[in-house]
Protein backbone atom coordinates (compact mmCIF):
# COMPACT_ATOMS: atom_id res chain seq x y z
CA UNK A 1 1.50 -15.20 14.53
CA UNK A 2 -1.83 -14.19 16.15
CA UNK A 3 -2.79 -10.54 16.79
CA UNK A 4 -1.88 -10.58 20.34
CA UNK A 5 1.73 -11.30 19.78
CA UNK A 6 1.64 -8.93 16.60
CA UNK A 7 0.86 -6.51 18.79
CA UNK A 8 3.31 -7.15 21.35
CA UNK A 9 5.67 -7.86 18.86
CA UNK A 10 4.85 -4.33 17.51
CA UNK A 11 4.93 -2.62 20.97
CA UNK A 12 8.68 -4.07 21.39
CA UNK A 13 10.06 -3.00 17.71
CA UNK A 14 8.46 0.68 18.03
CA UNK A 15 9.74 1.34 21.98
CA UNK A 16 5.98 1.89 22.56
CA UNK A 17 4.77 2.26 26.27
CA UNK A 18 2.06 0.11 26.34
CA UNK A 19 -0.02 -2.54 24.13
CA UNK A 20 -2.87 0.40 24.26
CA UNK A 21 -0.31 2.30 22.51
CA UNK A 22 0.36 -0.30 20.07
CA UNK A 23 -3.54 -1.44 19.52
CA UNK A 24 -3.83 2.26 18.69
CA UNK A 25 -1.45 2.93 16.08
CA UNK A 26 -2.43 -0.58 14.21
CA UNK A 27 -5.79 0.44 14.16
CA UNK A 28 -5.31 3.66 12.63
CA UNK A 29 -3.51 2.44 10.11
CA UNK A 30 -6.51 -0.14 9.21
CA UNK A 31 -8.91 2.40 9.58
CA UNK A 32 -6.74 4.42 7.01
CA UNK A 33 -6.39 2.22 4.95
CA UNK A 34 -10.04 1.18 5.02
CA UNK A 35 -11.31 4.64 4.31
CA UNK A 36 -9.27 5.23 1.60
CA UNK A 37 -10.04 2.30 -0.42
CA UNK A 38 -13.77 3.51 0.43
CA UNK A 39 -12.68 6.56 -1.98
CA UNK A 40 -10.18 4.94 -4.30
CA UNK A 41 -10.38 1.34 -4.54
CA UNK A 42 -6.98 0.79 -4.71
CA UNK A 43 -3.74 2.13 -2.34
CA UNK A 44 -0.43 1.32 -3.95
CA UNK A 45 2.73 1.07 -1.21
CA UNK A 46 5.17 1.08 -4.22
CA UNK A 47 7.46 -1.79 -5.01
CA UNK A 48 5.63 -3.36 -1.64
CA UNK A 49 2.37 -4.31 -2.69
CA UNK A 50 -1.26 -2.97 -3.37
CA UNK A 51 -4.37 -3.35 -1.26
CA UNK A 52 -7.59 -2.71 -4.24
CA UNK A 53 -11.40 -3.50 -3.83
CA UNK A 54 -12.63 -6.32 -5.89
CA UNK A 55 -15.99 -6.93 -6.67
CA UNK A 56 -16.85 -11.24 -6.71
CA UNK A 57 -20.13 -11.84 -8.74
CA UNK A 58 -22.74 -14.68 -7.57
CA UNK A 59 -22.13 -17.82 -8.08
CA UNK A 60 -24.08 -20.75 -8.23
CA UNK A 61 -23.61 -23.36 -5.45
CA UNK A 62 -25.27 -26.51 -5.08
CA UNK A 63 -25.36 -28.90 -1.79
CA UNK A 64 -24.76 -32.33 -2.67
CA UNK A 65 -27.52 -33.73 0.31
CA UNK A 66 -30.17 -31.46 -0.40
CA UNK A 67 -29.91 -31.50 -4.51
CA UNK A 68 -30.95 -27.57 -4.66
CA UNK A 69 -28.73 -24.89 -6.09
CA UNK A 70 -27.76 -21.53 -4.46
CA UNK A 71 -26.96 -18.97 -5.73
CA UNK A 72 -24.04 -16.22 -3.43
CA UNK A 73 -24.68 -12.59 -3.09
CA UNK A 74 -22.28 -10.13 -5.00
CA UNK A 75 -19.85 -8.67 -2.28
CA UNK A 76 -17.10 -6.47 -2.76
CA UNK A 77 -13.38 -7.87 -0.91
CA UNK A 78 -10.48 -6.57 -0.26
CA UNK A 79 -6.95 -8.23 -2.10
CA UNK A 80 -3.13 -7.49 -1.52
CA UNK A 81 -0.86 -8.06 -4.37
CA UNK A 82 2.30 -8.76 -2.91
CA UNK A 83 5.31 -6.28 -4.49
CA UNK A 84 8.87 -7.27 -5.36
CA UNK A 85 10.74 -5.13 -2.75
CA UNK A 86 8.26 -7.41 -0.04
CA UNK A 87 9.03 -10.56 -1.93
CA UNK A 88 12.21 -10.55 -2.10
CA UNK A 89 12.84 -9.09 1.64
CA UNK A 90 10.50 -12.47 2.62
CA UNK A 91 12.36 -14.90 0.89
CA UNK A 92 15.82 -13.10 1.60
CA UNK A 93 15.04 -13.96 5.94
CA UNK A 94 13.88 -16.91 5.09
CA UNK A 95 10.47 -16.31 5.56
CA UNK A 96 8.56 -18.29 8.60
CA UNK A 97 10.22 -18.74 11.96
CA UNK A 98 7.77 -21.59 12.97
């Protein structure tokens, strides 16, 4: 599913007026969620998963053509852990409709 129909998708389940309406709400939520794990590092929705900050270190890389080795900057990502209450709610509708 691609944002667009998420959104429409979204707009439909929630009896919103518009897609506006539903770009708004979605993007609160993110920005939430952002900001908090700006604070926290880690926001637990309990028994349906946890969004934390994980720092990757570098890493060395090295292009076959060229023969010289990289090295990646340090960056900090964000990782869901999937809980058991969304697990087993996935695999109980049988997951994808494609």
């Amino acid at each position: 599913m691609r944002e667009g129909e998420f959104k429409k998708f979204y707009k439909r389940e929630n009896n919103l007026n518009s897609l506006k309406e539903a770009e708004k709400k979605i993007d609160l939520f993110w920005s939430a969620l952002v900001e908090t794990l700006k604070q926290n590092k880690k926001v637990v929705f309990r028994n349906y998963g946890r969004f934390e900050i994980k720092e990757v270190k570098s890493r060395k890389i090295k292009i076959p053509n060229i023969k010289e080795i990289y090295y990646t900057k340090p960056k900090k990502v964000m990782v869901f852990k999937c809980g058991n209450r969304l697990r087993e709610r996935i695999n109980k509708e049988g997951g994808s409709n494609e």
